[in-house]
N, C-alpha and C. Protein backbone atom coordinates (compact mmCIF):
# COMPACT_ATOMS: atom_id res chain seq x y z
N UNK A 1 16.02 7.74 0.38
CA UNK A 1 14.78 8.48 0.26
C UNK A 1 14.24 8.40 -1.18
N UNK A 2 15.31 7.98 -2.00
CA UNK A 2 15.14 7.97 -3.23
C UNK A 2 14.07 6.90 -3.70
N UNK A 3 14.32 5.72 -2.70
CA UNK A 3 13.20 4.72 -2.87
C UNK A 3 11.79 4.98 -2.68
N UNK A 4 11.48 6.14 -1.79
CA UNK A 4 10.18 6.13 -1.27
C UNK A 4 9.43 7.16 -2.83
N UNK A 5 10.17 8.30 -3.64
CA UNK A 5 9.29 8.20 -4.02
C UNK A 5 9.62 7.93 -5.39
N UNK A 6 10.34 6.41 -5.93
CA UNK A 6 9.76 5.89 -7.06
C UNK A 6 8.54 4.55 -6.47
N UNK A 7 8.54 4.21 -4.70
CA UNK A 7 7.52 3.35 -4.70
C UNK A 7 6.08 4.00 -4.40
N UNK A 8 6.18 5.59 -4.12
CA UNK A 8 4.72 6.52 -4.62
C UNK A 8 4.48 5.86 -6.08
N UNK A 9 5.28 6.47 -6.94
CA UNK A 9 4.82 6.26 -8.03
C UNK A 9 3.91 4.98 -8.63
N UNK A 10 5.30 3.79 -7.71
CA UNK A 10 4.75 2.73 -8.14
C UNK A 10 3.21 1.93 -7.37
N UNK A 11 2.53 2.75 -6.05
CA UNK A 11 1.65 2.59 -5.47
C UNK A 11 0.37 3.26 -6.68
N UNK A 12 0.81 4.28 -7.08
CA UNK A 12 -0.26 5.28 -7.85
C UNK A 12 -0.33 4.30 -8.85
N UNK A 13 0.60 3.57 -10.00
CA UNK A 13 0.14 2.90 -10.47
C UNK A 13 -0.89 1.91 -10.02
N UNK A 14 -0.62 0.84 -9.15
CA UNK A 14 -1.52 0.05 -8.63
C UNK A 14 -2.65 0.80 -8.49
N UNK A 15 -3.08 1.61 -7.43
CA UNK A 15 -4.32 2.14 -7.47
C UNK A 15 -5.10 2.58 -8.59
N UNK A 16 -4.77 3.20 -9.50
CA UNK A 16 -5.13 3.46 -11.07
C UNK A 16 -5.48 1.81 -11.92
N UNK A 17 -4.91 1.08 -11.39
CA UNK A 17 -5.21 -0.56 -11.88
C UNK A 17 -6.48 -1.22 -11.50
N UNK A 18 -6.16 -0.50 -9.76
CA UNK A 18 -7.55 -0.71 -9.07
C UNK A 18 -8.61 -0.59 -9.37
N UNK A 19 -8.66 0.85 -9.64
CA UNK A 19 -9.54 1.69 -10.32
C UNK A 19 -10.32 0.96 -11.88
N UNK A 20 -9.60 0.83 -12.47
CA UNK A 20 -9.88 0.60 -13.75
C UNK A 20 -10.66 -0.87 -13.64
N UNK A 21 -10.02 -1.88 -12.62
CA UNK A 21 -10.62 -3.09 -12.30
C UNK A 21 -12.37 -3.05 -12.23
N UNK A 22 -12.36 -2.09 -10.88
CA UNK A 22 -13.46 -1.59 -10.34
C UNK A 22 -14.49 -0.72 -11.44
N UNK A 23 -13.86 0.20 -12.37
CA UNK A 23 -15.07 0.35 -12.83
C UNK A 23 -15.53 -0.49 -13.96
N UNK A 24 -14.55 -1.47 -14.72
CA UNK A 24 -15.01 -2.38 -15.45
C UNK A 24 -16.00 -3.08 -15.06
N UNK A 25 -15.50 -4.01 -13.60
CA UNK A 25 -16.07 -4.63 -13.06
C UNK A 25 -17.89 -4.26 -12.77
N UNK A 26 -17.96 -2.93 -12.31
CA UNK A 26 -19.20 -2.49 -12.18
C UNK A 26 -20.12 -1.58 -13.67
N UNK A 27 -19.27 -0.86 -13.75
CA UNK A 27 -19.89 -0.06 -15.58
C UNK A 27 -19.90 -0.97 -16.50
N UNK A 28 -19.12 -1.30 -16.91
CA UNK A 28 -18.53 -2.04 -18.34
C UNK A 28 -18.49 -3.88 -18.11
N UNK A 29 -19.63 -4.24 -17.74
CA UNK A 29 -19.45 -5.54 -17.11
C UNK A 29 -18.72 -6.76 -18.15
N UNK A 30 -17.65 -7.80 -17.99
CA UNK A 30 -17.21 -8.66 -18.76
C UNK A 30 -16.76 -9.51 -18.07
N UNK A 31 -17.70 -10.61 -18.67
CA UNK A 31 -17.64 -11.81 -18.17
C UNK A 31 -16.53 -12.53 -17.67
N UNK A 32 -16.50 -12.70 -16.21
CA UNK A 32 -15.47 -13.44 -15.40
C UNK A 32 -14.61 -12.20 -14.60
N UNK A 33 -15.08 -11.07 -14.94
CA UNK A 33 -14.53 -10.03 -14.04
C UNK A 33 -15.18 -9.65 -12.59
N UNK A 34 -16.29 -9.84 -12.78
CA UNK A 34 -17.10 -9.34 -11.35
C UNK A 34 -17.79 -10.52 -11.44
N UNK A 35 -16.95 -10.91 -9.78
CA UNK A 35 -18.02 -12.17 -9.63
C UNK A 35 -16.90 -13.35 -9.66
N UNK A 36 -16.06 -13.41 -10.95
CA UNK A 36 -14.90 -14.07 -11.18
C UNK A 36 -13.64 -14.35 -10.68
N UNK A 37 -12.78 -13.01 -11.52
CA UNK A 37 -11.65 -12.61 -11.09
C UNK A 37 -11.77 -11.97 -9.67
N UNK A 38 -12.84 -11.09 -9.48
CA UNK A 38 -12.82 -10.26 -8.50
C UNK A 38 -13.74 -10.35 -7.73
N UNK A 39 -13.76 -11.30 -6.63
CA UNK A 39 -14.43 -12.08 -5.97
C UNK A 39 -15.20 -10.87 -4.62
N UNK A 40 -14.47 -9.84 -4.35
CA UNK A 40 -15.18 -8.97 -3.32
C UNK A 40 -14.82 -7.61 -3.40
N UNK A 41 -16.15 -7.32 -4.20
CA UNK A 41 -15.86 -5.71 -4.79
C UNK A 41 -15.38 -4.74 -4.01
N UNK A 42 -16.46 -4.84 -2.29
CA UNK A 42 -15.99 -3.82 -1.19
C UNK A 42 -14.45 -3.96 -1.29
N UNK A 43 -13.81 -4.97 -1.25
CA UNK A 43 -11.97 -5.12 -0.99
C UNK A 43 -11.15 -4.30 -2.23
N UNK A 44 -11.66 -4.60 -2.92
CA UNK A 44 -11.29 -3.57 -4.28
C UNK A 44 -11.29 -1.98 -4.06
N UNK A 45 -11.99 -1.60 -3.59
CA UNK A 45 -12.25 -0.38 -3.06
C UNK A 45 -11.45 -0.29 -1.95
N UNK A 46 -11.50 -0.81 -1.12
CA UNK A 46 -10.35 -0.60 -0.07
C UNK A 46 -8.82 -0.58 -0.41
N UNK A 47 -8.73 -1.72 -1.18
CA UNK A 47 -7.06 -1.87 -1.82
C UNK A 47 -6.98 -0.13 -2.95
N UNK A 48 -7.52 -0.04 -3.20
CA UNK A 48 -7.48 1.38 -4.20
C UNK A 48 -7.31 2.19 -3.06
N UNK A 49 -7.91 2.32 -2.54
CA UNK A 49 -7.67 3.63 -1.58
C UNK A 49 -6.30 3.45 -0.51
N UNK A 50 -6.06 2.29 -0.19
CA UNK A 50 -4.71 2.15 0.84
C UNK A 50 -3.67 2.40 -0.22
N UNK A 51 -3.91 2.28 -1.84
CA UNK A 51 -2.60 2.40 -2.12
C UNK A 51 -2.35 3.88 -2.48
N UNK A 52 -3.78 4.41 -2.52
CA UNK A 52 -3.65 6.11 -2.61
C UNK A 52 -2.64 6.36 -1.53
N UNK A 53 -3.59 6.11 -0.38
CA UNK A 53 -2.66 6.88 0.97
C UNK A 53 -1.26 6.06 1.23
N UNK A 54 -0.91 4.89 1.00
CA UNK A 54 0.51 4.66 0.99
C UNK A 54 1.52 5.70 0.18
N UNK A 55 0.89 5.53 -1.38
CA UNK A 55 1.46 6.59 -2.25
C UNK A 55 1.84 7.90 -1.76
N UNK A 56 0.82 8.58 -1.26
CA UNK A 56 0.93 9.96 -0.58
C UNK A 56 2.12 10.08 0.33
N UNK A 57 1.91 8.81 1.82
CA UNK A 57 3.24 8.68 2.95
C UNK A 57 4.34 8.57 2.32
N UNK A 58 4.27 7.79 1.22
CA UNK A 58 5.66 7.70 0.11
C UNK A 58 6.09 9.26 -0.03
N UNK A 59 5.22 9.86 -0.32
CA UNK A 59 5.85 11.17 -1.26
C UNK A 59 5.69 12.20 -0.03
N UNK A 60 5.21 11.87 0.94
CA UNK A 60 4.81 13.11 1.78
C UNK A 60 6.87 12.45 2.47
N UNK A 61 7.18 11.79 2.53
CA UNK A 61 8.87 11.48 3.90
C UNK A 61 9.54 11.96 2.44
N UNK A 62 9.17 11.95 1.43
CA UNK A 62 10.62 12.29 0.38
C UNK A 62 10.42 13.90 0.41
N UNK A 63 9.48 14.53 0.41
CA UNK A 63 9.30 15.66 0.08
C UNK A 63 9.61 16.54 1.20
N UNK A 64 9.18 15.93 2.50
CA UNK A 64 9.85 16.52 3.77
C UNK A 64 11.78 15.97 3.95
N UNK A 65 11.92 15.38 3.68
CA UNK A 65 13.60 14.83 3.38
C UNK A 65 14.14 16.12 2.77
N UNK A 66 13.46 16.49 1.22
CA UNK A 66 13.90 17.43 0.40
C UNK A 66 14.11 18.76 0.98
N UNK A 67 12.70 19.72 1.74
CA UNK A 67 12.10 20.40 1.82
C UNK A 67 12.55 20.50 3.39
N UNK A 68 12.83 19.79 4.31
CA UNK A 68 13.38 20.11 5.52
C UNK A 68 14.77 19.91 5.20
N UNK A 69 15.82 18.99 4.77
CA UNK A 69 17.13 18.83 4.57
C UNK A 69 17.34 18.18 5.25
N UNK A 70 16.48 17.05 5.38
CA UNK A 70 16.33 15.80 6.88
C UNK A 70 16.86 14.21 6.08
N UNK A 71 17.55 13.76 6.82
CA UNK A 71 18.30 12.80 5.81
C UNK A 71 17.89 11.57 6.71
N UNK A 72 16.86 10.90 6.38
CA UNK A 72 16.08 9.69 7.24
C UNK A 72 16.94 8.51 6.96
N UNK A 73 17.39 7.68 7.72
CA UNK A 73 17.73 6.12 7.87
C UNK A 73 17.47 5.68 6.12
N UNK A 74 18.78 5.19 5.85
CA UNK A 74 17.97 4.37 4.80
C UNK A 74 16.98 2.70 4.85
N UNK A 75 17.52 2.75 6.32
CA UNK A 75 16.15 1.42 6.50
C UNK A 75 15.08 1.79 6.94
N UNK A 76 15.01 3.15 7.28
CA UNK A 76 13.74 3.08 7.60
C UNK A 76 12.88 3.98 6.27
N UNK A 77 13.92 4.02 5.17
CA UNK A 77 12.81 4.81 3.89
C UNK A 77 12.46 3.42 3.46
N UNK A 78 13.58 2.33 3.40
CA UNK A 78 12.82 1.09 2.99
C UNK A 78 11.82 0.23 3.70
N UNK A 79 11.69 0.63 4.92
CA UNK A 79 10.46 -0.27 5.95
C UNK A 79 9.29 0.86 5.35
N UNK A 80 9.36 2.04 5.21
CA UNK A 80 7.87 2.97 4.25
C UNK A 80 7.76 2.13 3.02
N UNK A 81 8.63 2.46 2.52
CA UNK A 81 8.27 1.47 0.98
C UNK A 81 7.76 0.00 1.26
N UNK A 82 8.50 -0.81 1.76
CA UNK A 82 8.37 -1.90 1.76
C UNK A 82 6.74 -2.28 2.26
N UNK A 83 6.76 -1.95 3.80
CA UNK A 83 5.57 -1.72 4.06
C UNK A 83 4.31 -1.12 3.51
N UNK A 84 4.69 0.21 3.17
CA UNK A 84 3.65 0.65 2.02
C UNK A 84 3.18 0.34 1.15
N UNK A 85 3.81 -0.97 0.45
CA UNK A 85 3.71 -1.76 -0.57
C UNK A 85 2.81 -2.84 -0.29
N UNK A 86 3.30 -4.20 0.52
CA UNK A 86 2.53 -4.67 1.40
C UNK A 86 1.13 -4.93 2.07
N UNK A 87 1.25 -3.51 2.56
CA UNK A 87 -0.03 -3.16 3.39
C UNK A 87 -1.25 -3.45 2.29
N UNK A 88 -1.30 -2.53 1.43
CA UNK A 88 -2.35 -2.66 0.53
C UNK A 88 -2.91 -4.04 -0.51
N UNK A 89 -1.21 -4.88 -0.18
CA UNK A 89 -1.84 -6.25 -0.91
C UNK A 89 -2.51 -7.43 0.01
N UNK A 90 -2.82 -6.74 0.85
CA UNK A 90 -3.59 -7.68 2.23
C UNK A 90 -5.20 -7.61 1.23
N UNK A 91 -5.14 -5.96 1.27
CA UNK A 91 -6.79 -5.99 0.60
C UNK A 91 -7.01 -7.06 -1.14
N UNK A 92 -6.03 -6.65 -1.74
CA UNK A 92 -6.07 -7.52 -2.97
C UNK A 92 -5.50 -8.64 -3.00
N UNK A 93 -5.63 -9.56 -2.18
CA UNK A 93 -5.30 -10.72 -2.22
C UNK A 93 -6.63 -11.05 -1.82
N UNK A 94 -7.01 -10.84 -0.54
CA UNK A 94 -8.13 -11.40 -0.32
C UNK A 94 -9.28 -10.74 -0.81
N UNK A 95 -8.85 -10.01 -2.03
CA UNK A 95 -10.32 -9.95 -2.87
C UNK A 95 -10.00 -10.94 -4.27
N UNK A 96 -9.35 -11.32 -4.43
CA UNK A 96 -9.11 -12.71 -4.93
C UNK A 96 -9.08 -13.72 -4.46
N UNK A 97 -9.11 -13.67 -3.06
CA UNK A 97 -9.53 -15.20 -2.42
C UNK A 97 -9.98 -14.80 -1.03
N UNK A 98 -11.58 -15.05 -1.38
CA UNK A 98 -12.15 -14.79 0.16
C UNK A 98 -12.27 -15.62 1.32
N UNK A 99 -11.30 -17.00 1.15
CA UNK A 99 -10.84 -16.85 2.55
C UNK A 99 -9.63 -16.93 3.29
N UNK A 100 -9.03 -15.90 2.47
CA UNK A 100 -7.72 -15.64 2.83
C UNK A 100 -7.59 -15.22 4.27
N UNK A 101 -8.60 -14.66 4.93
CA UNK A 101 -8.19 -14.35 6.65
C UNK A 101 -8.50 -16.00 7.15
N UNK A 102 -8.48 -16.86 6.98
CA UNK A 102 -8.81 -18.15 7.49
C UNK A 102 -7.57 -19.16 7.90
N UNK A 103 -6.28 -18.28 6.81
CA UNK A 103 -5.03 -18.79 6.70
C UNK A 103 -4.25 -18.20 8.14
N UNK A 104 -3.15 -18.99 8.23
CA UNK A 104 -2.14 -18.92 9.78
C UNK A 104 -1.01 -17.42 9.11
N UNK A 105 -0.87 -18.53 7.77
CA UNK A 105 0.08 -17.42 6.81
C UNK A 105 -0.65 -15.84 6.45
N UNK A 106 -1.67 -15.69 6.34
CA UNK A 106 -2.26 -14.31 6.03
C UNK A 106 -2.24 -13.65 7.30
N UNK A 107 -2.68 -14.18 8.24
CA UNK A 107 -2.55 -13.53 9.73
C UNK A 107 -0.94 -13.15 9.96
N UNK A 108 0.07 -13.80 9.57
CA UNK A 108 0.95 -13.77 9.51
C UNK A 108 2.07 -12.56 8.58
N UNK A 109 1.33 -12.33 7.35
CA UNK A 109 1.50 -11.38 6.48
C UNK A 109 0.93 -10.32 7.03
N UNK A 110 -0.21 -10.19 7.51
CA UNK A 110 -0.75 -8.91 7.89
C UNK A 110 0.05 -8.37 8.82
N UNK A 111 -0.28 -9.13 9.73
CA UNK A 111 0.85 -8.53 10.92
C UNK A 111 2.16 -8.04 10.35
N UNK A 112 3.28 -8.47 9.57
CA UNK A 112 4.42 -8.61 9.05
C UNK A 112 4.38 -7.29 8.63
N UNK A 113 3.42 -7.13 7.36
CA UNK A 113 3.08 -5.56 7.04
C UNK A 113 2.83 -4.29 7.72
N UNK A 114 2.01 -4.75 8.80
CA UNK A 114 1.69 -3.77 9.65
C UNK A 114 2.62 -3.10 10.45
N UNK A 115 3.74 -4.20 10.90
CA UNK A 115 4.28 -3.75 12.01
C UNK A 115 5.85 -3.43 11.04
N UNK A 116 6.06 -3.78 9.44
CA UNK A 116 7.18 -2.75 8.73
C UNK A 116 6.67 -1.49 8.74
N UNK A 117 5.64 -1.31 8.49
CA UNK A 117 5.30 0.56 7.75
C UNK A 117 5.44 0.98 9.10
N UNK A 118 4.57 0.35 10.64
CA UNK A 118 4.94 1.34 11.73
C UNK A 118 6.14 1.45 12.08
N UNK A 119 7.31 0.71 12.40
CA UNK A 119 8.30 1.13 12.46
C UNK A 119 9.18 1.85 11.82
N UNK A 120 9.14 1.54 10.46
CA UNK A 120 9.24 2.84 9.81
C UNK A 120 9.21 4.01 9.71
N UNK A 121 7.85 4.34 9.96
CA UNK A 121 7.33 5.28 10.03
C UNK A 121 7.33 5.87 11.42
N UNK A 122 7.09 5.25 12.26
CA UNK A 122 8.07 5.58 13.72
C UNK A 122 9.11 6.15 13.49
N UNK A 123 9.77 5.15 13.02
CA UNK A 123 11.49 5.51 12.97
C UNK A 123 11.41 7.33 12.58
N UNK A 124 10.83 7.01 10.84
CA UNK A 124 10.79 8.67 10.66
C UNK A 124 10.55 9.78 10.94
N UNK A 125 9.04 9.16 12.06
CA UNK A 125 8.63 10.42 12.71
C UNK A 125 10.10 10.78 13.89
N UNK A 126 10.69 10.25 14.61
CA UNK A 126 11.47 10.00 15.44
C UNK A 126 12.33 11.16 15.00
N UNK A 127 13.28 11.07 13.75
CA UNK A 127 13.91 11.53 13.36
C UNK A 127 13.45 12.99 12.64
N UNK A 128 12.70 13.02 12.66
CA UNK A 128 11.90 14.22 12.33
C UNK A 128 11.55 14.94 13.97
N UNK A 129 11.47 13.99 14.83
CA UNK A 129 11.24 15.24 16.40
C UNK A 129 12.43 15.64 16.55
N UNK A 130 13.86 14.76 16.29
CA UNK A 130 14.76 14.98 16.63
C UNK A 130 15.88 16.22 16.05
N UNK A 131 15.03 16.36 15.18
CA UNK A 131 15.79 18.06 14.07
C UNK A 131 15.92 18.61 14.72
């Protein structure tokens, strides 16, 4: 459980990166940032916000672990993390390369991601009906 929330932490970083991308990119404009580096602003915004709410699921299974005395799978705190991690680099990848959904391999990653955090997170809810 211990993993899930140093990878909050480490989601909040990313999003705060996001952030800072995004408002450079739009306030503080410099050349090769918008437009450049960061090829699709809407995705930027999306990747910031999935890594908010990953962050949160991170800290929301450690804090109920703590706070109920519920001792979750340790594979399934690492399919949250792992997944949680993941999930959100679907959006920042393909805002660095817009045509990353065109690939066999990105369809491939997405899915991969999608279906760690739900089982996971299955798993946990599971174990959480089962108290």
């Amino acid at each position: 459980m211990e993993i899930n929330l140093k990878m909050g932490a480490l989601l909040i970083f990313c999003s705060l990166i996001c952030a800072l991308l995004g408002t450079f990119a739009r306030w503080f404009p410099i050349k090769g940032l918008d437009g450049g580096f960061i090829k699709d602003y809407g995705l930027l915004i999306k990747a910031h916000i999935d890594y908010v709410l990953m962050a949160m699921l991170n800290f929301l299974i450690y804090v109920v672990a703590k706070a109920g005395d519920i001792t979750f799978p340790v594979e399934a705190c690492w399919l949250i993390a792992i997944g949680g991690f993941t999930n959100p680099t679907v959006f920042t990848i393909a805002m660095l390369k817009p045509d990353f959904w065109q690939f066999m391999w990105a369809k491939i990653y997405t899915a991969a991601t999608f279906a760690l955090s739900t089982i996971g997170f299955a798993w946990a809810g599971w174990v959480m009906l089962n108290v």
